[in-house]
Protein backbone atom coordinates (compact mmCIF):
# COMPACT_ATOMS: atom_id res chain seq x y z
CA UNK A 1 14.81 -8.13 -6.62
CA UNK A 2 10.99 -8.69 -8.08
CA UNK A 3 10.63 -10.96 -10.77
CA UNK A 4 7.93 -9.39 -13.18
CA UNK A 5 7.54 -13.48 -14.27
CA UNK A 6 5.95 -14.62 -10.66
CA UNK A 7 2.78 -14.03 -9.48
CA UNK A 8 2.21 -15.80 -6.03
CA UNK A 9 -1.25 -16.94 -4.87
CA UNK A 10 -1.73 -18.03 -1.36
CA UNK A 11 -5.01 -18.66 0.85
CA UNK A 12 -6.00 -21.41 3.37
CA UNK A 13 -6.87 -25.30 1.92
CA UNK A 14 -9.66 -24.99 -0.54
CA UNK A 15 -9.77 -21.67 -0.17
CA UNK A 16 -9.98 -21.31 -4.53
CA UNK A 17 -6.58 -20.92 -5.05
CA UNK A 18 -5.60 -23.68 -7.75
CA UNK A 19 -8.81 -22.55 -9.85
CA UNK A 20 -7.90 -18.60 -10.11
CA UNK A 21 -3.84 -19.46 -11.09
CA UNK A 22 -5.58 -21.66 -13.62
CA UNK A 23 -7.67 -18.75 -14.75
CA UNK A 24 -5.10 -16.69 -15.00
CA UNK A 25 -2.71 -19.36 -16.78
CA UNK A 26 -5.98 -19.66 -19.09
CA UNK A 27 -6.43 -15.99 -19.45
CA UNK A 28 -2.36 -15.70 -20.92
CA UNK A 29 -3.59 -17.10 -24.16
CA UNK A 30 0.10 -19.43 -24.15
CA UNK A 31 0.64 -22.75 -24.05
CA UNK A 32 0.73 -24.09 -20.02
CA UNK A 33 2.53 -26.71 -18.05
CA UNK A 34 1.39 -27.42 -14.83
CA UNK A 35 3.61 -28.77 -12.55
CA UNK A 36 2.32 -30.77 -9.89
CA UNK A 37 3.65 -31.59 -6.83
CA UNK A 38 1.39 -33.38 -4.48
CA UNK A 39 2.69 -37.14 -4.44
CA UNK A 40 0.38 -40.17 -5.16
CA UNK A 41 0.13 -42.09 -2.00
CA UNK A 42 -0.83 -45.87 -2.63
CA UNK A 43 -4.41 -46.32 -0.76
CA UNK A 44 -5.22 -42.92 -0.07
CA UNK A 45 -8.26 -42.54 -2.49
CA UNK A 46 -9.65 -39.23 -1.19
CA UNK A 47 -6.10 -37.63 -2.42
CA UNK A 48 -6.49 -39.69 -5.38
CA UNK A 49 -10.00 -38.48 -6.02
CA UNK A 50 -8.56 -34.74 -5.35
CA UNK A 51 -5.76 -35.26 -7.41
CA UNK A 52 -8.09 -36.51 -10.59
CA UNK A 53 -10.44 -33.90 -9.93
CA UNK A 54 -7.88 -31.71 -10.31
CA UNK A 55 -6.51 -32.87 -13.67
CA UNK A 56 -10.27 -33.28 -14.79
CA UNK A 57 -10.65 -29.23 -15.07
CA UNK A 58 -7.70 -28.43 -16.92
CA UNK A 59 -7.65 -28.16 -20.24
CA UNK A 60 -6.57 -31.46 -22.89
CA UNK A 61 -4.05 -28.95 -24.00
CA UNK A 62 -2.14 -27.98 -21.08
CA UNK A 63 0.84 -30.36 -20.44
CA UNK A 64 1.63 -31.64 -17.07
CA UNK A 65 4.73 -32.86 -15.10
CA UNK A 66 5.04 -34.21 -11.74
CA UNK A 67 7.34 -34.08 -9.12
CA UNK A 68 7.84 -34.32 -5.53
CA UNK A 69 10.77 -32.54 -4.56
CA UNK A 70 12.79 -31.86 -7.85
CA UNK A 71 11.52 -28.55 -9.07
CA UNK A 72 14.59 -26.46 -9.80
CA UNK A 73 15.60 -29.07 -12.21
CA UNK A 74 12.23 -29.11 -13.79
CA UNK A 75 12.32 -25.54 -14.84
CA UNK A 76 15.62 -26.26 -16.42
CA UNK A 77 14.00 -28.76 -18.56
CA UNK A 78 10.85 -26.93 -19.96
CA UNK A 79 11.05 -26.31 -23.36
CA UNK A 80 11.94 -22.53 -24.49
CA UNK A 81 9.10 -19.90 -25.76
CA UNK A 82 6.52 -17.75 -24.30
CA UNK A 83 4.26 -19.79 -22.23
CA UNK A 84 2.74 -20.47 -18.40
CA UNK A 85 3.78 -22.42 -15.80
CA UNK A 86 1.06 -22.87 -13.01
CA UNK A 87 3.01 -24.61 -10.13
CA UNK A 88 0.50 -26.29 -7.60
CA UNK A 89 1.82 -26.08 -5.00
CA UNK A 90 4.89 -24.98 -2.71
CA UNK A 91 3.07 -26.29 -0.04
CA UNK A 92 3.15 -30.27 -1.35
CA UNK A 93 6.91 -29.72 -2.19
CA UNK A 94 8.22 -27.94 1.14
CA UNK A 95 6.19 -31.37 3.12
CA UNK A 96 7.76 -33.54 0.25
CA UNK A 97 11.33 -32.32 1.21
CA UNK A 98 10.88 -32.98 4.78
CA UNK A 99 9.02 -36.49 4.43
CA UNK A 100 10.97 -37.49 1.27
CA UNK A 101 14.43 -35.99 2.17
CA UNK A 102 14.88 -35.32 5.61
CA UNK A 103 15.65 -31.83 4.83
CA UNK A 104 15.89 -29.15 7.52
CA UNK A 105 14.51 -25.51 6.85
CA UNK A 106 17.44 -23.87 5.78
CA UNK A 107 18.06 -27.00 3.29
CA UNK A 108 14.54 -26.18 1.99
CA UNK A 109 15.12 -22.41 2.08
CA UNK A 110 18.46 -22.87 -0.01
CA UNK A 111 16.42 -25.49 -2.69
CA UNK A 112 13.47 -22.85 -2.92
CA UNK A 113 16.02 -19.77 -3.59
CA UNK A 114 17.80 -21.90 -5.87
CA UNK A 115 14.37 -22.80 -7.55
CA UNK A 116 13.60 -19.14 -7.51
CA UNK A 117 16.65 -18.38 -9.35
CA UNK A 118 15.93 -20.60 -12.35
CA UNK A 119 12.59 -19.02 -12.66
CA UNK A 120 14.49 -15.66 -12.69
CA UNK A 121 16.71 -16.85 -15.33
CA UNK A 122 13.65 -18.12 -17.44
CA UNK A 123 11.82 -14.76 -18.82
CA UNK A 124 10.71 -16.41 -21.78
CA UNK A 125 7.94 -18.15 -19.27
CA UNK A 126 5.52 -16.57 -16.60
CA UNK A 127 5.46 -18.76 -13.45
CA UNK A 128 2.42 -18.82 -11.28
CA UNK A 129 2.71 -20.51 -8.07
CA UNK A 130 0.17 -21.41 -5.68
CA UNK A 131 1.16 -22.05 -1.90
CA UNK A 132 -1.06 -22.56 1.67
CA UNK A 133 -0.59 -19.60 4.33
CA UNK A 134 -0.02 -21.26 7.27
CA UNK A 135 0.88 -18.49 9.60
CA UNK A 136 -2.69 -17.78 10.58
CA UNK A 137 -3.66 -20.75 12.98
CA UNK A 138 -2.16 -21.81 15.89
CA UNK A 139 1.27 -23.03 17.06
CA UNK A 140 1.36 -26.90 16.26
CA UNK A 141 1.77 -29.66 18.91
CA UNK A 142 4.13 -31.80 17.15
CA UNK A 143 7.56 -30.89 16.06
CA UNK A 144 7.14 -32.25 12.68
CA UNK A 145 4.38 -29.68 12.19
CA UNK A 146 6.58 -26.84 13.46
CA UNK A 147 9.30 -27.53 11.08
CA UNK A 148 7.04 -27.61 8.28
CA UNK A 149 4.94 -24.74 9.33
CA UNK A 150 8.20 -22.85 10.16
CA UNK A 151 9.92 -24.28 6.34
CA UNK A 152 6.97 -23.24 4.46
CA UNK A 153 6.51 -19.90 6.09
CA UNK A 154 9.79 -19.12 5.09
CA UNK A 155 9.53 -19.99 1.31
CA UNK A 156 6.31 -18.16 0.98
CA UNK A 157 7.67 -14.67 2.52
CA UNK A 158 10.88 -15.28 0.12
CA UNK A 159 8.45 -16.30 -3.09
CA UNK A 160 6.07 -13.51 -2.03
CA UNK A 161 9.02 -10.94 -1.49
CA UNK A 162 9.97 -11.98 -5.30
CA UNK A 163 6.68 -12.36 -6.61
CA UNK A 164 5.42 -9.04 -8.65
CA UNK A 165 2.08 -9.81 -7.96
CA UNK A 166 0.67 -11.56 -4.71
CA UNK A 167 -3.38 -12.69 -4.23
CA UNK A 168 -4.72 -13.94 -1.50
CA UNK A 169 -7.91 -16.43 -1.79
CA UNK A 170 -10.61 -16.05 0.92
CA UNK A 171 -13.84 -18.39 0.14
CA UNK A 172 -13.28 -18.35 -3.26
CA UNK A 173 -11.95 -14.78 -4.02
CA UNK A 174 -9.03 -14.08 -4.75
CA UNK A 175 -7.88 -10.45 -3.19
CA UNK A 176 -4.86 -8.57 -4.41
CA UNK A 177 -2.22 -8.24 -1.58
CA UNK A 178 1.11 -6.95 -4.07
């Protein structure tokens, strides 16, 4: 099944791809929520920086919402009518549902397809969802790292099997991959 509503974009860390889905999100002409993901840590003020940096370049129109682990019930809850969503990113929630919940990588695979299906059931929006690849370095030391390299691997080949279109971003440009 392809959902004609997703369009994936992957790359490396700061690799550009936030800015394109928020070009493209811009580019829609429709009202946006951007749902963010990444979880405020007290006295980390380089995420903190990153995180208001990131608010700083979208538009005073967009809406956002944040949350950690919960986004299947988020989608429920966005209002009705043609519009964007620009989730940023799988990447923060897959690590949030490890850290947070203590979920294994099927649990995660199961919350993602249930996620997925919401979005499937929402044609009145167009979802665009940014994620890390992390299947091109090496094979982590720690376990941790596995499990979330492993988790996250797994949601991005089932988001980018479902996706209609998939970019990859490589310095800054974003290449066409589906």
């Amino acid at each position: 099944m392809e959902l004609t509503n997703l369009i994936l974009v992957t790359g490396g860390a700061s690799s550009g791809k936030s800015t394109f889905a928020e070009k493209l999100a811009r580019e829609a002409n429709l009202a946006v929520t951007y749902v963010a993901t990444m979880p405020r840590l007290a006295g980390d003020s380089e995420l903190s920086q990153k995180i208001e940096a990131h608010k700083q370049r979208r538009p005073s129109d967009w809406s956002t919402v944040e949350t950690t682990c919960e986004i299947g019930a988020c989608m429920q809850k966005l209002p009705e009518g043609p519009s964007v969503v620009v989730l940023d990113c799988l990447s923060a929630y897959v690590s949030n549902l490890i850290i947070e919940k203590d979920k294994d990588k099927d649990e995660i695979v199961d919350e993602a397809k249930n996620a997925f299906g919401i979005m499937a059931s929402r044609d009145d929006l167009q979802f665009l969802i940014v994620t890390n690849e992390v299947g091109s370095g090496i094979i982590p030391e720690h376990s941790m790292a596995r499990k979330y390299r492993e988790a996250l691997g797994r949601v991005n080949q089932l988001a980018a099997s479902l996706a209609s279109q998939v970019f990859l971003c490589v310095s800054g440009i974003p290449v066409k991959i589906k």
